[in-house]
N, C-alpha and C. Protein backbone atom coordinates (compact mmCIF):
# COMPACT_ATOMS: atom_id res chain seq x y z
N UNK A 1 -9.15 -6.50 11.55
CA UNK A 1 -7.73 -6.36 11.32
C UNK A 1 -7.47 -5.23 10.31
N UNK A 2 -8.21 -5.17 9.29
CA UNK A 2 -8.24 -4.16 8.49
C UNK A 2 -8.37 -2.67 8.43
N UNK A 3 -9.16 -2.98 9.66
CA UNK A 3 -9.82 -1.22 10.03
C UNK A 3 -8.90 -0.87 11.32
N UNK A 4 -7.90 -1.86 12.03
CA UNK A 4 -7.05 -1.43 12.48
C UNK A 4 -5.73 -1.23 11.66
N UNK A 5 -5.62 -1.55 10.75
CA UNK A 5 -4.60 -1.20 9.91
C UNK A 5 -4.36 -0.18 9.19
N UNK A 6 -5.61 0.46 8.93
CA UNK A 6 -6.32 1.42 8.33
C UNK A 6 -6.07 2.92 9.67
N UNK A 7 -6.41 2.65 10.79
CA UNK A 7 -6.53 3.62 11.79
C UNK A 7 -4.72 3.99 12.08
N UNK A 8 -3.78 3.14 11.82
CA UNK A 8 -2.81 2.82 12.21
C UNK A 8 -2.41 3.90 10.86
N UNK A 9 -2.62 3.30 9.90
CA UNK A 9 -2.22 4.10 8.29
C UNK A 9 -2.53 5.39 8.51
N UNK A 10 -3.43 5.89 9.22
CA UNK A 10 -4.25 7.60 8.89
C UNK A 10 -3.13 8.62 10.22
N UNK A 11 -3.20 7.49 11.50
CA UNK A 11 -2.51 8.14 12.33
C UNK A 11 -1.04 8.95 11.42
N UNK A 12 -0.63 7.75 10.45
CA UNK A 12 1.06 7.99 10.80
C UNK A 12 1.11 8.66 9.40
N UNK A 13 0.40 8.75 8.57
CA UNK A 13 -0.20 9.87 7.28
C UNK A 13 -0.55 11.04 7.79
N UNK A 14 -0.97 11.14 9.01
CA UNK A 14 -1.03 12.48 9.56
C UNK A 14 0.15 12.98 10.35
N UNK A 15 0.61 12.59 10.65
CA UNK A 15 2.18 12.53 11.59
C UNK A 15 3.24 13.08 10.08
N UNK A 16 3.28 11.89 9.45
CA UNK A 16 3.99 12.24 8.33
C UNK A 16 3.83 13.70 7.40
N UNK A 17 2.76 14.18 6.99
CA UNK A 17 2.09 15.28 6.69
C UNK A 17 2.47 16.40 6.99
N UNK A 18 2.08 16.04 8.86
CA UNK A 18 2.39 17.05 9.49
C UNK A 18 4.11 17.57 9.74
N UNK A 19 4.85 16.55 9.39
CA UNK A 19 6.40 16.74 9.44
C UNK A 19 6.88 16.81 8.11
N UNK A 20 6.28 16.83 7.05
CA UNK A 20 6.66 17.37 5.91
C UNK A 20 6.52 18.84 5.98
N UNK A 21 5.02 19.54 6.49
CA UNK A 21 4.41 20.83 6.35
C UNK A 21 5.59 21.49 6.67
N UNK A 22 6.04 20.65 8.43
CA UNK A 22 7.35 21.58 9.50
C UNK A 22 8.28 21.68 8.46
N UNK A 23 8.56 20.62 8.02
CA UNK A 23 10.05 20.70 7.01
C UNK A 23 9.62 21.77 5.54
N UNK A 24 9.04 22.15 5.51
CA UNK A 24 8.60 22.75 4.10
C UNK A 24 9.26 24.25 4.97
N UNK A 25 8.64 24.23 5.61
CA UNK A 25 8.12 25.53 6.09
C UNK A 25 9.41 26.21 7.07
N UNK A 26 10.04 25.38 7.58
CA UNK A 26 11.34 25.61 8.30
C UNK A 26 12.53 25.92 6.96
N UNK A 27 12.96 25.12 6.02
CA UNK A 27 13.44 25.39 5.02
C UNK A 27 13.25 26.11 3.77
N UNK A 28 11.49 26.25 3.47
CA UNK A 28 11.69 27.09 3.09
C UNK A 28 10.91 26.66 1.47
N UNK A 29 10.76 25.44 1.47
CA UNK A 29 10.68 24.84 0.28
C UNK A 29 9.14 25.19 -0.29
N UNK A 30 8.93 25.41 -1.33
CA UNK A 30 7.26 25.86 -2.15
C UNK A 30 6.89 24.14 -2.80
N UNK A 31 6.39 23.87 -1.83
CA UNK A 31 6.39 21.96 -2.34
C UNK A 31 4.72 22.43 -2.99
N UNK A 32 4.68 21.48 -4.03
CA UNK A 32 3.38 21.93 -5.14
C UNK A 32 2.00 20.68 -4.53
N UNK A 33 1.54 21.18 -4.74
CA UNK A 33 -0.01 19.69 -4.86
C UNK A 33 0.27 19.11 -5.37
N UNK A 34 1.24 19.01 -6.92
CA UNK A 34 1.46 17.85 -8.07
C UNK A 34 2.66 16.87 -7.04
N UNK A 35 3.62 18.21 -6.37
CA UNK A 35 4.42 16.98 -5.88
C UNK A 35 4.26 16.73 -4.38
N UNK A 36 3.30 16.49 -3.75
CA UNK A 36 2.71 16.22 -2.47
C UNK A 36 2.53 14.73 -2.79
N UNK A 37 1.36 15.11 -3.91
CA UNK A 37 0.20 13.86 -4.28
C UNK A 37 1.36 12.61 -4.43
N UNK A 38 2.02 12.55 -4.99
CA UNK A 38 3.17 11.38 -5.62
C UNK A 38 3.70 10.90 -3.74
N UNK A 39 4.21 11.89 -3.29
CA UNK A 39 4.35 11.68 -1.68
C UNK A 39 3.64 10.67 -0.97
N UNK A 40 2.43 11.61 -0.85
CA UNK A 40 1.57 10.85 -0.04
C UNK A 40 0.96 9.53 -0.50
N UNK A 41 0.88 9.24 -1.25
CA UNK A 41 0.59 8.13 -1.89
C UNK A 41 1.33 6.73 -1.49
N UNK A 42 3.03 7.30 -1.93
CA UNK A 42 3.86 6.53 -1.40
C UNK A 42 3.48 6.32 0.12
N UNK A 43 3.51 7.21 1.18
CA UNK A 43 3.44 7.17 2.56
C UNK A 43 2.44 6.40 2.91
N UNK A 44 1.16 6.51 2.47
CA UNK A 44 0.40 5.53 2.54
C UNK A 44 0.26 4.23 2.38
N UNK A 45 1.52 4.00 0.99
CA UNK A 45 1.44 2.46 0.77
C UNK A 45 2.25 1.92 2.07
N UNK A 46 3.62 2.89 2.35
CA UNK A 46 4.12 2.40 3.25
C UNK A 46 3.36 2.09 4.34
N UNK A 47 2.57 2.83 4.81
CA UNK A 47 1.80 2.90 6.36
C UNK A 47 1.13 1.28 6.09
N UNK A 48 0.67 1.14 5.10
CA UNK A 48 -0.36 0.54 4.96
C UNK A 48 0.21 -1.40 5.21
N UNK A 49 1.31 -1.10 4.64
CA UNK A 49 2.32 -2.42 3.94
C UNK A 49 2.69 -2.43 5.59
N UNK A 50 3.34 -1.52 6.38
CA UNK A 50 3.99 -1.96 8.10
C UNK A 50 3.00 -2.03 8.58
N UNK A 51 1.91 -1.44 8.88
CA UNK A 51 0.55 -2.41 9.21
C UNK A 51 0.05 -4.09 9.16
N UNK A 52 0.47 -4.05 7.52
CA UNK A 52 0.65 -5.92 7.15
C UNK A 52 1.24 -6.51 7.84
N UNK A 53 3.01 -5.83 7.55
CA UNK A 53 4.05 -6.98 8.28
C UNK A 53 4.02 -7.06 9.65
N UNK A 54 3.27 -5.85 10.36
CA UNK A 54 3.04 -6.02 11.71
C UNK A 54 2.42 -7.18 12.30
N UNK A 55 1.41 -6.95 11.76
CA UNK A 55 0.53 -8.44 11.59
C UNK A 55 0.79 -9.36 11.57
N UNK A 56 1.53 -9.61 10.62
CA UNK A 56 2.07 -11.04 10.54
C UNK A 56 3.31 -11.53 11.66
N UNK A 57 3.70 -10.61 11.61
CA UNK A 57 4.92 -10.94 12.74
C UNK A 57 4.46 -11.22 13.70
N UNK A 58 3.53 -10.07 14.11
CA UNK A 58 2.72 -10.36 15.60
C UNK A 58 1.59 -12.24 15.61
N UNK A 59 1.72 -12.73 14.26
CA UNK A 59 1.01 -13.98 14.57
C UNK A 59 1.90 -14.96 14.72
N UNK A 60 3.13 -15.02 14.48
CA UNK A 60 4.29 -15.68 14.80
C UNK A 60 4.09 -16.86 13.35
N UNK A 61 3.63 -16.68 12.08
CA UNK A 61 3.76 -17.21 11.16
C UNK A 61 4.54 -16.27 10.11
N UNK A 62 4.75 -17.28 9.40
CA UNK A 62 5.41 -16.97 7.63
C UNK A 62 4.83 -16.25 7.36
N UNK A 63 4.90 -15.44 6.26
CA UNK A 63 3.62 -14.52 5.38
C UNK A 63 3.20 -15.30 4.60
N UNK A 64 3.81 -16.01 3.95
CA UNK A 64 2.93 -17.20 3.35
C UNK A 64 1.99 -18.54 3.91
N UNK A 65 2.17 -18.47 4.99
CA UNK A 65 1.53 -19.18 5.68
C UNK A 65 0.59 -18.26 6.39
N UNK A 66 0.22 -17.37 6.83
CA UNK A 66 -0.84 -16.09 7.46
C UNK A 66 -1.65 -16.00 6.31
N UNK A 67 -1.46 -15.50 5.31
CA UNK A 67 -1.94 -15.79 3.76
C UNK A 67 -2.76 -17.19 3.62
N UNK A 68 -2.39 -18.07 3.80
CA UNK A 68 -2.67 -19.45 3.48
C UNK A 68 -4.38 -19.60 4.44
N UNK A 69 -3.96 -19.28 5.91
CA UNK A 69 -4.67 -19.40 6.45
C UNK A 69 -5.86 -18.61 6.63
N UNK A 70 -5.71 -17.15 5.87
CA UNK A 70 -6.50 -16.19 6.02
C UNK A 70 -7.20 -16.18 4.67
N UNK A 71 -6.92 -16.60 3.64
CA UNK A 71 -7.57 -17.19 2.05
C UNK A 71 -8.69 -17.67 1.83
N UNK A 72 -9.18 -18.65 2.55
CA UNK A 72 -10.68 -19.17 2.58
C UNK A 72 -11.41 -18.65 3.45
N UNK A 73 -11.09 -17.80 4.30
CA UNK A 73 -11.99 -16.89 4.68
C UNK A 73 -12.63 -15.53 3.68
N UNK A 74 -11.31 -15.26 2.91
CA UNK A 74 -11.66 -14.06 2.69
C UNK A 74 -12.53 -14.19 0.92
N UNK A 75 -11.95 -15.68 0.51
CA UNK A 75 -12.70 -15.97 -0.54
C UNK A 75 -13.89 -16.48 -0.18
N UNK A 76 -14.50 -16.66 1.31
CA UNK A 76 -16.11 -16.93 1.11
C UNK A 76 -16.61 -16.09 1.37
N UNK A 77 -15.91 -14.80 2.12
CA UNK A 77 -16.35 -13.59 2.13
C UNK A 77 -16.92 -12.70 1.38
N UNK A 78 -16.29 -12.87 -0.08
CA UNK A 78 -15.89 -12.75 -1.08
C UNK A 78 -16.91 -12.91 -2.59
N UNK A 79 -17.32 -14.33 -1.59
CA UNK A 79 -17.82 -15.17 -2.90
C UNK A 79 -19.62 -14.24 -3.12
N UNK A 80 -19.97 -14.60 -4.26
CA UNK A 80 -21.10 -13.55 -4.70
C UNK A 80 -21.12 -12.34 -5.42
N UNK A 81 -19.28 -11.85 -5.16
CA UNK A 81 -19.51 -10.65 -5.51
C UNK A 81 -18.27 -10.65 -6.69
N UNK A 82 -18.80 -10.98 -7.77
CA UNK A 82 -17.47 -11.54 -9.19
C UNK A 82 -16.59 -10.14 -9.21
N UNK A 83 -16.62 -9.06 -9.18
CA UNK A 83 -15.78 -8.33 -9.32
C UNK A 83 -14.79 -8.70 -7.78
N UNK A 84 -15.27 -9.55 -7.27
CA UNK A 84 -13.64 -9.44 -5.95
C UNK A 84 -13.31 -10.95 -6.26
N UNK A 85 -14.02 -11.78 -6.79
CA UNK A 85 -13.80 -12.65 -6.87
C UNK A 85 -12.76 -13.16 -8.40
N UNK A 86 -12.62 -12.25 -8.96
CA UNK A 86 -12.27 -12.74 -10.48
C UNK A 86 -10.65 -12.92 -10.09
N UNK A 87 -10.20 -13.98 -11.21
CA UNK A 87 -8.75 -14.74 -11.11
C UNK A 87 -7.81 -13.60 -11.79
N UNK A 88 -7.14 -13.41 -10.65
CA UNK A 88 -6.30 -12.56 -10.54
C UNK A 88 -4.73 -12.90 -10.43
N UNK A 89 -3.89 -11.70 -9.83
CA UNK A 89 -2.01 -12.52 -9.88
C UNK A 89 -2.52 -13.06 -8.39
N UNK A 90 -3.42 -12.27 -7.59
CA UNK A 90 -4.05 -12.56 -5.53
C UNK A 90 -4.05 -14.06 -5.77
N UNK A 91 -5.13 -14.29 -6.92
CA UNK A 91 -5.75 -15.84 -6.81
C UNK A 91 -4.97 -16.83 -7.56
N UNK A 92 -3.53 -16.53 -7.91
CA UNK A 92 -2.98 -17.78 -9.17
C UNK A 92 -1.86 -18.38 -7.95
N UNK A 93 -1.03 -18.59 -8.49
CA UNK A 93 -0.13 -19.71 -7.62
C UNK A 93 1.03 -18.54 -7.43
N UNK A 94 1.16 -16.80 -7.88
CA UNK A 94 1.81 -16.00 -7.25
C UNK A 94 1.63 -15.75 -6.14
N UNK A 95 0.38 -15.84 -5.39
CA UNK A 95 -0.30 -15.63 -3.85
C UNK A 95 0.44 -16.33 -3.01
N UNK A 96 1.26 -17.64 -3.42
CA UNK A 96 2.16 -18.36 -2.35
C UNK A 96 3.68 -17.32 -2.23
N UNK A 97 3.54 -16.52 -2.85
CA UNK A 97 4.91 -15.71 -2.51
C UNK A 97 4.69 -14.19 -2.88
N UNK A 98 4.08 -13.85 -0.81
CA UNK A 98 3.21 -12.31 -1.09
C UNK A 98 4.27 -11.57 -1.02
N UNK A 99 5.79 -12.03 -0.86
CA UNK A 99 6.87 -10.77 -1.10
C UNK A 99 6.95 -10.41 -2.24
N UNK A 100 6.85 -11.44 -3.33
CA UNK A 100 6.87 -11.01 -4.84
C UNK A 100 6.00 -10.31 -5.30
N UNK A 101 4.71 -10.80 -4.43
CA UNK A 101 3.36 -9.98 -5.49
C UNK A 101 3.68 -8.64 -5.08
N UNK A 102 3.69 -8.28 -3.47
CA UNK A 102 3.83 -6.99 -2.90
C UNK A 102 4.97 -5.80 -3.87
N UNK A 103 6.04 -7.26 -4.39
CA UNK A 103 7.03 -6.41 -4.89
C UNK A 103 6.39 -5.68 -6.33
N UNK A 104 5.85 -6.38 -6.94
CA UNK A 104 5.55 -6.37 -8.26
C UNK A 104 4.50 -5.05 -8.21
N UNK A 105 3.22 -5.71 -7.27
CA UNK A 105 2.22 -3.85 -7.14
C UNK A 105 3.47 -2.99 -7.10
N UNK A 106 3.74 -2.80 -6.10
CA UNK A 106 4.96 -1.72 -6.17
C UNK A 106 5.43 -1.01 -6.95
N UNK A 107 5.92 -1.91 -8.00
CA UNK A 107 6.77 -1.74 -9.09
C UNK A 107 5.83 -1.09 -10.00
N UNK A 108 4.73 -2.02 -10.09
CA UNK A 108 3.74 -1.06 -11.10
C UNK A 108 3.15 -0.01 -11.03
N UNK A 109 2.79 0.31 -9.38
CA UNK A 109 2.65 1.41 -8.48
C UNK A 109 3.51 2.60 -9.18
N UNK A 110 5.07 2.41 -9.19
CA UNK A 110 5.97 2.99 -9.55
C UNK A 110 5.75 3.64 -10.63
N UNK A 111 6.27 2.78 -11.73
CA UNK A 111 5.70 2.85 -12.76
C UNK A 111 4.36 3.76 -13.06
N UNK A 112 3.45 3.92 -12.43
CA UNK A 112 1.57 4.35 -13.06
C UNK A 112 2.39 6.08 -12.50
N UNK A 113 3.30 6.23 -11.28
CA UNK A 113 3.35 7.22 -10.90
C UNK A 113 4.07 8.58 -11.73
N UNK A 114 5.32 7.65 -12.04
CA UNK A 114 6.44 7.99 -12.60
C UNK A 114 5.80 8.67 -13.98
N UNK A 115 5.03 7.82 -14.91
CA UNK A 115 5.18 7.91 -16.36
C UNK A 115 3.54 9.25 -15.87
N UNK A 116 2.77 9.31 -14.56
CA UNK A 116 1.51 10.69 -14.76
C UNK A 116 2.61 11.84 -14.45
N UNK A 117 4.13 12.13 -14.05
CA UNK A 117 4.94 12.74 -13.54
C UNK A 117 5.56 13.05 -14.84
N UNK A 118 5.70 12.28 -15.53
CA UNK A 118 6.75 12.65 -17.00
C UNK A 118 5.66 13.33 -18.01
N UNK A 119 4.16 12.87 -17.75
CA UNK A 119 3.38 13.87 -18.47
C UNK A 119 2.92 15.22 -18.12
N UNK A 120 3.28 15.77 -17.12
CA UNK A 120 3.46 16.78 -16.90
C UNK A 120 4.39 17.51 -16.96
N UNK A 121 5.49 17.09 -17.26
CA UNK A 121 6.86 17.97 -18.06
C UNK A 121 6.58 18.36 -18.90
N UNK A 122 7.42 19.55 -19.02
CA UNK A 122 7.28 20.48 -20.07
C UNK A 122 8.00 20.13 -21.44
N UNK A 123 7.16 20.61 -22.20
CA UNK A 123 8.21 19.43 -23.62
C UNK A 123 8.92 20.47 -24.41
C-alpha cells in the first residue's frame, strides 16, 4: 500500500514540477532553489496525504477505524526495532483522531518551514 502511494506521490510531483517549470517559464518568473524547495515539499505532503485518503475511502471505513485495524499489524512489524517503536503522539490516545494528528504534523511542518524561510531574510 505504501509503495503504491509512494509511486502515485512521484507521478504527480513530477506532473506538478513539470507545470510549475511551464508556468515559470511562460510568465516569466526567476523562481530560486530556496523557493522551489519550500514548494515541493508542500506538494509532496499533499501527494502523499491524497494517496492516504484515497485509501481509506477506497476501504469504505472511517479513518479511524482503517487506523484501528491497520495498528497491530504495523506495531508487530515494528516491534524489535525501538527507534519505530518508541511512544509517540502515533502511539498515545491522539492516534484515535488521525485528522488531528495529520493536522498538527502540518502545522509543525509549517512552522519548521516558515521560521528556515525567515532565516534567510535579510536583516
Amino acid at each position: 500500500m505504501y509503495g503504491a502511494a509512494q509511486a502515485a506521490g512521484s507521478r504527480s510531483s513530477r506532473s506538478a514540477a513539470a507545470g510549475s517549470d511551464v508556468r515559470s517559464h511562460i510568465t516569466g518568473e526567476a523562481t530560486t532553489t530556496a523557493a522551489r524547495t519550500p514548494t515541493a515539499a508542500v506538494e509532496k505532503v499533499v501527494d502523499i496525504e491524497a494517496a492516504w485518503l484515497t485509501t481509506v475511502a477506497r476501504s469504505g471505513e472511517r479513518e479511524s477505524e482503517f487506523v484501528a485495524r491497520l495498528l497491530p499489524a504495523a506495531q508487530q512489524a515494528s516491534a524489535g526495532y525501538d527507534h519505530l517503536t518508541a511512544t509517540g503522539p502515533e502511539t498515545s490516545a491522539q492516534s484515535s483522531d488521525p485528522a488531528k494528528l495529520r493536522d498538527d504534523k502540518f502545522a509543525y511542518g509549517l512552522e519548521v518551514v516558515l521560521d528556515g524561510l525567515a532565516l534567510r531574510l535579510p536583516k
